[in-house]
Protein backbone atom coordinates (compact mmCIF):
# COMPACT_ATOMS: atom_id res chain seq x y z
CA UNK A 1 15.92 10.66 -0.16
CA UNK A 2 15.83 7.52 2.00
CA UNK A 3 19.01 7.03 4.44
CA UNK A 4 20.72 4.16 4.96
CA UNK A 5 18.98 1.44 7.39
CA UNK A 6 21.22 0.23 10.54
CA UNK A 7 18.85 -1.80 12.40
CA UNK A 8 14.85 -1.49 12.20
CA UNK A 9 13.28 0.98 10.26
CA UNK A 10 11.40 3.57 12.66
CA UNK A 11 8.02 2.24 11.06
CA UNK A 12 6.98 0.02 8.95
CA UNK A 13 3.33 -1.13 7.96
CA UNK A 14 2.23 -4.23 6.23
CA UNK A 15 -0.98 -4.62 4.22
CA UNK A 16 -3.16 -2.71 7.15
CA UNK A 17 -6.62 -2.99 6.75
CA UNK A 18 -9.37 -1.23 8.63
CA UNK A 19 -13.46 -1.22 8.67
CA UNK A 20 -15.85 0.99 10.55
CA UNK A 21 -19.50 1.02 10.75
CA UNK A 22 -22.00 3.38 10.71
CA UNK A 23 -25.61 1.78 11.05
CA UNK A 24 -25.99 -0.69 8.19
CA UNK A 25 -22.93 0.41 5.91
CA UNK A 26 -19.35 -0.52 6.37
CA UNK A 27 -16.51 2.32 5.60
CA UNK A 28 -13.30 0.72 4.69
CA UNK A 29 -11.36 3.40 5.82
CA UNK A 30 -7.68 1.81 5.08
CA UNK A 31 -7.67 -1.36 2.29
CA UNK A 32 -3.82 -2.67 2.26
CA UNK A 33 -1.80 0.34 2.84
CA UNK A 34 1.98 -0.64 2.89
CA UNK A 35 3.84 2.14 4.30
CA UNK A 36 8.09 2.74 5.57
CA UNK A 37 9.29 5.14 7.08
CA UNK A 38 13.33 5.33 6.95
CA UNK A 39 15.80 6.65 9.92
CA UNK A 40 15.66 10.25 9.31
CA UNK A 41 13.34 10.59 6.61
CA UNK A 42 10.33 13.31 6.58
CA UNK A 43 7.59 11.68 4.69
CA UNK A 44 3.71 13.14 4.39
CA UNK A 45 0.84 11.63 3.96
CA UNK A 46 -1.73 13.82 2.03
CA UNK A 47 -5.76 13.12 1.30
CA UNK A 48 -8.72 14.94 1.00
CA UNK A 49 -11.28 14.65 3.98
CA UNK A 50 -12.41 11.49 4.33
CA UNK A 51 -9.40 9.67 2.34
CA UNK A 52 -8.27 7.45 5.83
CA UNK A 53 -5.00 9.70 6.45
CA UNK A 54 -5.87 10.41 9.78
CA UNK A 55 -7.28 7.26 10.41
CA UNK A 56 -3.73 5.57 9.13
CA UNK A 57 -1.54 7.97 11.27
CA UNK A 58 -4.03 6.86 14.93
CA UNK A 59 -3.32 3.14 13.45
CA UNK A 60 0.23 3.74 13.22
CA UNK A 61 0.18 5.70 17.16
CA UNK A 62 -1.70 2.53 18.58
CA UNK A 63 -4.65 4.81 18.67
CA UNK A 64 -6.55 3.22 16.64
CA UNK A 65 -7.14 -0.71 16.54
CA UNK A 66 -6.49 -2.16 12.81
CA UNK A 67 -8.51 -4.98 11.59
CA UNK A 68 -5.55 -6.16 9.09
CA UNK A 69 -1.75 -6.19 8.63
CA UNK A 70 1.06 -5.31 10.50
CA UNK A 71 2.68 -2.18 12.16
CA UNK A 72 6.20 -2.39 13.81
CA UNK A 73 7.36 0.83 15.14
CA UNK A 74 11.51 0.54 16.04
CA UNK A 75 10.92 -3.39 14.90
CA UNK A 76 7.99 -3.67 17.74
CA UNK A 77 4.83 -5.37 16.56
CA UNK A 78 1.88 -3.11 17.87
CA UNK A 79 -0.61 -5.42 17.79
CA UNK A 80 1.91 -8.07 20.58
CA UNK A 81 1.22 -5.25 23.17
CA UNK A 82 -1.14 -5.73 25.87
CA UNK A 83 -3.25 -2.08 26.34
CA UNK A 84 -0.94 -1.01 29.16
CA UNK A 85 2.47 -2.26 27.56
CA UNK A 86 0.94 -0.58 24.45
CA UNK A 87 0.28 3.13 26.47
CA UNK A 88 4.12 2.75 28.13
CA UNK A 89 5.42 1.80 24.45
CA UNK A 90 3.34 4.68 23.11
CA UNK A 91 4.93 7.08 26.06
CA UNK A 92 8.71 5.97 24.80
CA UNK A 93 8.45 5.84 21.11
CA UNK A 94 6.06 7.63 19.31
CA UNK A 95 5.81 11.46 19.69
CA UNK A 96 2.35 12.40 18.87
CA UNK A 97 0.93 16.64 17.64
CA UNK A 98 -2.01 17.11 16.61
CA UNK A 99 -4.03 20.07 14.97
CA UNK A 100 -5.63 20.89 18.44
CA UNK A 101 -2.79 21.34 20.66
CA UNK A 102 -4.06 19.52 23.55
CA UNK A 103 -2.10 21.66 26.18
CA UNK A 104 -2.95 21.61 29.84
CA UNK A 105 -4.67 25.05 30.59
CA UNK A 106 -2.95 25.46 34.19
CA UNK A 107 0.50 24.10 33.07
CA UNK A 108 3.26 26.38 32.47
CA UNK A 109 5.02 25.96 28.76
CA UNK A 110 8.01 23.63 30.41
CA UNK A 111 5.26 21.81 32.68
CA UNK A 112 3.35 20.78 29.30
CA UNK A 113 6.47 19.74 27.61
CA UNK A 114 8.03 17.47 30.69
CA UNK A 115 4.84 15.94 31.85
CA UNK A 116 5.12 12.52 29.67
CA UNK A 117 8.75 11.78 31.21
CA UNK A 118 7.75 13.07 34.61
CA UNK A 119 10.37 11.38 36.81
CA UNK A 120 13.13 10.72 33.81
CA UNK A 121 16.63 10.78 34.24
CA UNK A 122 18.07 13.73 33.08
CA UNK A 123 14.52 15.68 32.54
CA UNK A 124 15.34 19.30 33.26
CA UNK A 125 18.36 19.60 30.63
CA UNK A 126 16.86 17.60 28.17
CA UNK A 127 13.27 20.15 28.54
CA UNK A 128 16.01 23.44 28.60
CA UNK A 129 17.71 21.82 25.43
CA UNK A 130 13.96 21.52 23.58
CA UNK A 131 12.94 25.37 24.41
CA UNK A 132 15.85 26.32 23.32
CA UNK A 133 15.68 24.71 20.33
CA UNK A 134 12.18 25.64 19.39
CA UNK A 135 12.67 28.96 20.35
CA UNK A 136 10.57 28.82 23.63
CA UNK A 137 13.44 29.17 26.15
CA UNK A 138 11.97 33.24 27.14
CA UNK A 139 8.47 31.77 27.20
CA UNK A 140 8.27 28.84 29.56
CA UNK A 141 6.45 29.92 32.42
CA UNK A 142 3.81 31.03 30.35
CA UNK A 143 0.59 29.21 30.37
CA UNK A 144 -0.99 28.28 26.86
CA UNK A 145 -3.60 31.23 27.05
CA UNK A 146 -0.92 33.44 27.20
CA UNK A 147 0.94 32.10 23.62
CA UNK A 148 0.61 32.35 20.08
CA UNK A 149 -1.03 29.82 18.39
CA UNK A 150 2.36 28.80 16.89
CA UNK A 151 4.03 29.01 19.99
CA UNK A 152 1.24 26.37 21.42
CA UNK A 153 2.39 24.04 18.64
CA UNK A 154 6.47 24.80 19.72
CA UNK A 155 5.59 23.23 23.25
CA UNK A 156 3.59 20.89 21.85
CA UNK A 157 6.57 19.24 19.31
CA UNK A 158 8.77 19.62 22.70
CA UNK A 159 6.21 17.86 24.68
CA UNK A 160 6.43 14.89 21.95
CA UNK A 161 10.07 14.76 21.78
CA UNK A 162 10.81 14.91 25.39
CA UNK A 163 11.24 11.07 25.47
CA UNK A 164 13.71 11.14 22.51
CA UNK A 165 10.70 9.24 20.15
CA UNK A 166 11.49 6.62 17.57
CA UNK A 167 8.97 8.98 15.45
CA UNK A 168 7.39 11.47 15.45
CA UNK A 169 3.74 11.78 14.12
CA UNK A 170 1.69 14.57 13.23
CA UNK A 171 -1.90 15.17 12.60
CA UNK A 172 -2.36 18.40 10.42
CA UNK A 173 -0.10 20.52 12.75
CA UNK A 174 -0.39 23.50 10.62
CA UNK A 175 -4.24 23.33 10.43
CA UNK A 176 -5.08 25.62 12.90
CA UNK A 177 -2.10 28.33 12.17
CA UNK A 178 -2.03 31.06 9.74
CA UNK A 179 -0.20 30.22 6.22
CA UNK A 180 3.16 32.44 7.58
CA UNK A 181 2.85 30.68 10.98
CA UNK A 182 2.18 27.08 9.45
CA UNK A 183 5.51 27.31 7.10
CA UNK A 184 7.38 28.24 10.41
CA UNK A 185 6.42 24.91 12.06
CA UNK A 186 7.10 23.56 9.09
CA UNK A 187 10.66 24.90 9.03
CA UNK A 188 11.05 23.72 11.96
CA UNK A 189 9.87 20.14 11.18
CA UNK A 190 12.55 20.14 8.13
CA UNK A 191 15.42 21.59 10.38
CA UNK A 192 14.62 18.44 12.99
CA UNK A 193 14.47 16.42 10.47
CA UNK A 194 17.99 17.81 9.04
CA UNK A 195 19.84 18.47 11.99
CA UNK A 196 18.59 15.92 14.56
CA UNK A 197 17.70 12.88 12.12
CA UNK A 198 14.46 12.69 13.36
CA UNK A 199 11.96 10.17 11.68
CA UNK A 200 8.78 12.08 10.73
CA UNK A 201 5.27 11.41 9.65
CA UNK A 202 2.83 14.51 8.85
CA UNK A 203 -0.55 14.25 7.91
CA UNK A 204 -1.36 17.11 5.78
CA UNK A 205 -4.05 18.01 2.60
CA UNK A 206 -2.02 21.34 1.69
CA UNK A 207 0.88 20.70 -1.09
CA UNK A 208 2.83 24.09 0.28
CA UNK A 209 2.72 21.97 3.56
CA UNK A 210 3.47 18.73 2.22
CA UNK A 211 6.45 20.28 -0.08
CA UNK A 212 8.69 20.10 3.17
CA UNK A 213 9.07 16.60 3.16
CA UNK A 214 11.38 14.19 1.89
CA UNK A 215 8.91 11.74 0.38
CA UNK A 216 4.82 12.00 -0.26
CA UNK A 217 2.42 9.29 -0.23
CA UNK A 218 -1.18 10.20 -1.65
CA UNK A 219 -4.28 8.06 -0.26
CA UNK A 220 -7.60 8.12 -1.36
CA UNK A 221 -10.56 5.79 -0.07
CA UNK A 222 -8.20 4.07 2.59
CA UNK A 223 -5.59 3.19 -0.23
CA UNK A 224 -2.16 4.80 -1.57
CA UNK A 225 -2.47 6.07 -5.13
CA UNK A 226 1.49 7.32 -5.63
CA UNK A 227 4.20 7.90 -3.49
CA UNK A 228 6.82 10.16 -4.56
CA UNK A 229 9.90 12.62 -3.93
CA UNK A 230 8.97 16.11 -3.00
CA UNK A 231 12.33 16.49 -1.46
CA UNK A 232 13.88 20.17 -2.95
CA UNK A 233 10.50 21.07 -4.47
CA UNK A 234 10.83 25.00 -3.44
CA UNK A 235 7.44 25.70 -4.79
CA UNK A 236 4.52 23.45 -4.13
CA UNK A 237 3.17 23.89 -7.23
CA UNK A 238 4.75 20.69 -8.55
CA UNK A 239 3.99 18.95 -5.69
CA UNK A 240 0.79 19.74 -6.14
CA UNK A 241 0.32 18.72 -9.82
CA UNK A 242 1.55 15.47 -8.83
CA UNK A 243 -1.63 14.64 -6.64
CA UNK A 244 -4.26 15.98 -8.85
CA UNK A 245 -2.63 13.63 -11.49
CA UNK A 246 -3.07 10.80 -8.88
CA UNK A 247 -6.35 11.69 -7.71
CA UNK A 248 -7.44 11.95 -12.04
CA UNK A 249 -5.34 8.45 -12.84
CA UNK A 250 -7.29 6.85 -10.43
CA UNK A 251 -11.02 7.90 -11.25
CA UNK A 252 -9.44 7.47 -15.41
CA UNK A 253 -8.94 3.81 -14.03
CA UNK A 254 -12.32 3.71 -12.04
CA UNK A 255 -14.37 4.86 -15.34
């Protein structure tokens, strides 16, 4: 369920459009996708390969450059940014995890997690606070090689909320986990969500992940086929039911 808006909404995208090419044949990879995200809210975004969900969540980091529409993250227009006020904006208010945990090798667990707010007010606390939270407080002189593949992903959420995001965006965080691993980081999504109003996005093309979230949007070919509550759904069975009768409405409309 959508809270109440003060102010504006963590995200919002407006008819966003983007082509790529591969040698003589254009891919639209996202055709009009309007998209909000509301304070607090946990919504997912779930596709098969191929369906532009990815591709959407780079657009809506500023990782990707869109060809169409608008994005405003925290009521900033993306596309106003110069590169470098874009990167700096990027550094303050979007937290970004991806499948791949993208740790640095030599860095200690609490080295990874403060090194995009190196030279922040406040810095050490605010890192203690995040392993403690997550559960990492024991581990944080460890280097990566030396954790659990959900561990890894612990440091990497605390490395992208170390700069107190606007949102927080995730790229199939529970893809390279095991199933009882992946529903712990998912947990732990829900309780941040819950307890710290965080604003989350996760990309994701398993309903038992997606069931976590408040709010599900499907896409297919670049475009959203349904959006709908999944908040309370204890079993993802529903969930899933939900997108295969998206997925068959839409080739039923196609034939």
């Amino acid at each position: 369920m959508q809270k109440p808006v003060a102010g504006p909404l963590p995200l919002e995208a407006r008819n966003v459009a983007k082509k790529f090419q591969q040698g003589e044949r254009t891919i639209q990879a996202l055709d009009g996708v309007d998209l909000t995200l509301a304070p607090g809210e946990f919504l997912t975004i779930m596709g098969a390969s191929g369906s532009g969900k990815s591709t959407l969540l780079h657009a809506l980091a500023g990782l990707t450059t869109i060809d169409g529409g608008t994005i405003l993250v925290d009521g900033q227009d993306l596309s106003s940014l110069s590169d470098a006020r874009l990167t700096r904006f990027r550094g303050e208010r979007i937290g970004l995890v991806f499948q791949a945990f993208n740790l640095i090798p030599m860095l200690s667990a609490e080295d990874n997690v403060r090194l995009p707010a190196m030279g922040a007010k406040g810095l050490d606390e605010k890192v203690d606070a995040l392993l403690t939270r997550l559960d990492m407080l024991e581990r944080r002189r460890h280097k990566p090689d030396a954790l659990s593949g959900g561990e890894q992903q612990r440091v990497a959420i605390a490395r992208a909320l170390v700069s107190d995001p606007a949102i927080l965006l995730l790229d199939e965080p529970t893809g390279s986990l095991d199933s009882e691993t992946g529903q712990d980081i998912c947990g732990l999504l829900r309780t941040l969500c819950n307890e710290q109003g965080r604003s989350i996005i996760m990309v994701t093309h398993e309903a038992s992940v997606a069931a976590w979230a408040d709010r599900a949007v499907v896409l297919k070919d670049g475009r959203v086929l349904d959006t709908f509550q999944c908040e309370g759904q204890q079993e993802s069975r529903a969930l899933s039911d939900r997108y295969q009768d998206a997925l068959r409405a839409d080739l039923e409309a196609a034939e």
